[in-house]
Protein backbone atom coordinates (compact mmCIF):
# COMPACT_ATOMS: atom_id res chain seq x y z
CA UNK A 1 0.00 0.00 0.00
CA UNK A 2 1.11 3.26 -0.82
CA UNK A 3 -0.09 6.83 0.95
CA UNK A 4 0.75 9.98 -0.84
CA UNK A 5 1.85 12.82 1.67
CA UNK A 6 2.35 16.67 1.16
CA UNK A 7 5.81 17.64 0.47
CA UNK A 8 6.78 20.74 2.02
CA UNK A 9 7.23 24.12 0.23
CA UNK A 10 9.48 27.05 1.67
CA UNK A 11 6.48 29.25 2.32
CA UNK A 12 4.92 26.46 4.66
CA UNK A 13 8.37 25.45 5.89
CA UNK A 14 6.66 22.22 7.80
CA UNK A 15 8.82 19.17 9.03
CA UNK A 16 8.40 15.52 10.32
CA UNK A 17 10.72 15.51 12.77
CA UNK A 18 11.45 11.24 13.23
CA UNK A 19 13.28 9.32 15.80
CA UNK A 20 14.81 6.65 16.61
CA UNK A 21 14.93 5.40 19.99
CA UNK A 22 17.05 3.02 22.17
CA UNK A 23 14.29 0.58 22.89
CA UNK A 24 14.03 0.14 18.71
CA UNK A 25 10.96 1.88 18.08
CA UNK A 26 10.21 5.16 15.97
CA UNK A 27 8.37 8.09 17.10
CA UNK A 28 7.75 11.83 14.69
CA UNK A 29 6.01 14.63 15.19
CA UNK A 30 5.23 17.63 12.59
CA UNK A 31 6.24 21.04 13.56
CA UNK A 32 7.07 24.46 12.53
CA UNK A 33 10.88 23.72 10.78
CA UNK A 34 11.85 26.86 13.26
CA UNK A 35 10.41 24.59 16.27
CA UNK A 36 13.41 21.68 15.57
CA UNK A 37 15.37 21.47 18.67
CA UNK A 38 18.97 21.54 18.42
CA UNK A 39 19.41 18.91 21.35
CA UNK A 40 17.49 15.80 21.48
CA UNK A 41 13.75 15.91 21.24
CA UNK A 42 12.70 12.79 22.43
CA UNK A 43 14.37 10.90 25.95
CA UNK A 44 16.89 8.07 24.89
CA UNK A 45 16.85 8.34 21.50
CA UNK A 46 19.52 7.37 19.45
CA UNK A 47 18.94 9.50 16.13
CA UNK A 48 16.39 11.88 14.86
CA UNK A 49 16.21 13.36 10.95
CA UNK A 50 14.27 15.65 9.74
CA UNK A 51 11.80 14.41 6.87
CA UNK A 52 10.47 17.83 4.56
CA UNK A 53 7.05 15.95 4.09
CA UNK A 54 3.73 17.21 5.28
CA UNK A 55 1.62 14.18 6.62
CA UNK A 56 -1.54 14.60 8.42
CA UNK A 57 -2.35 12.28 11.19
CA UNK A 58 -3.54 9.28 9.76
CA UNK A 59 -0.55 9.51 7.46
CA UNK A 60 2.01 9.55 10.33
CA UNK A 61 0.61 7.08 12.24
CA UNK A 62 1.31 4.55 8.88
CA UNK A 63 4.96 5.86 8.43
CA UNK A 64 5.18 5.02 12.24
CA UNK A 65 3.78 1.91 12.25
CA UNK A 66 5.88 0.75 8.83
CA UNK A 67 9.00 1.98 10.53
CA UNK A 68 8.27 0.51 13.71
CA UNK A 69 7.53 -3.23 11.62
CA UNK A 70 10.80 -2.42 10.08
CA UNK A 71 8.84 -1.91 6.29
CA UNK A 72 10.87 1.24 5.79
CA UNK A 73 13.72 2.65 6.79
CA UNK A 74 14.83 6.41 8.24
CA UNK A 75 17.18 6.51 4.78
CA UNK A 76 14.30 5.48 2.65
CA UNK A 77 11.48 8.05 4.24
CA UNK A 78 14.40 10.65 3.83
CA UNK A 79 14.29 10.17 0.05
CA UNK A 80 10.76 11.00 0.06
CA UNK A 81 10.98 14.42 1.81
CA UNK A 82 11.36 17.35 -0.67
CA UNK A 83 12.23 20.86 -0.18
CA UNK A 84 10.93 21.34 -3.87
CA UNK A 85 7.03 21.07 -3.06
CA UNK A 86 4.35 18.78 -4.59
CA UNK A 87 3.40 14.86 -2.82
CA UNK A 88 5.52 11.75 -2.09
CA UNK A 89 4.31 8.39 -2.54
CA UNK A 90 5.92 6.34 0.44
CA UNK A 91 5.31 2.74 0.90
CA UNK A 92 3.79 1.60 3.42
């Protein structure tokens, strides 16, 4: 199954901020790309990326549960985050 996210545009200059954290598991949240904190966002985590796609809930909670069941990878929903604008069609 596929889902087909908004990419982010400069004027909107939205991120999915993702994790990784010690225990295995994924967790993201969307936020202002001014919000990203420069220290660690989330307790023991043990990398976080910013993604320049624009999911809405329903969406995020897929990417989270096919990174958490190891169906896609932080390098893989990295190369579906554009800077350019228009959708993404991330497998899921």
């Amino acid at each position: 199954m596929n889902i087909t996210v908004k990419n982010t545009t400069p004027d909107t200059a939205r991120i999915t901020l993702v994790g990784e954290l010690q225990d295995g598991s994924f967790d993201a949240k969307v936020m202002a790309e001014t919000a990203v904190p420069y220290t660690p966002y989330w307790d023991k985590q043990l990398e976080q990326r910013i993604i320049y796609i624009q999911p809405d809930p329903e969406q995020l909670a897929s990417i989270l549960a096919a990174l958490n069941d190891r169906r896609l990878s932080l390098d893989e929903l990295q190369n579906y985050g554009s800077a350019a604008g228009g959708t993404s069609s991330i497998p899921v």
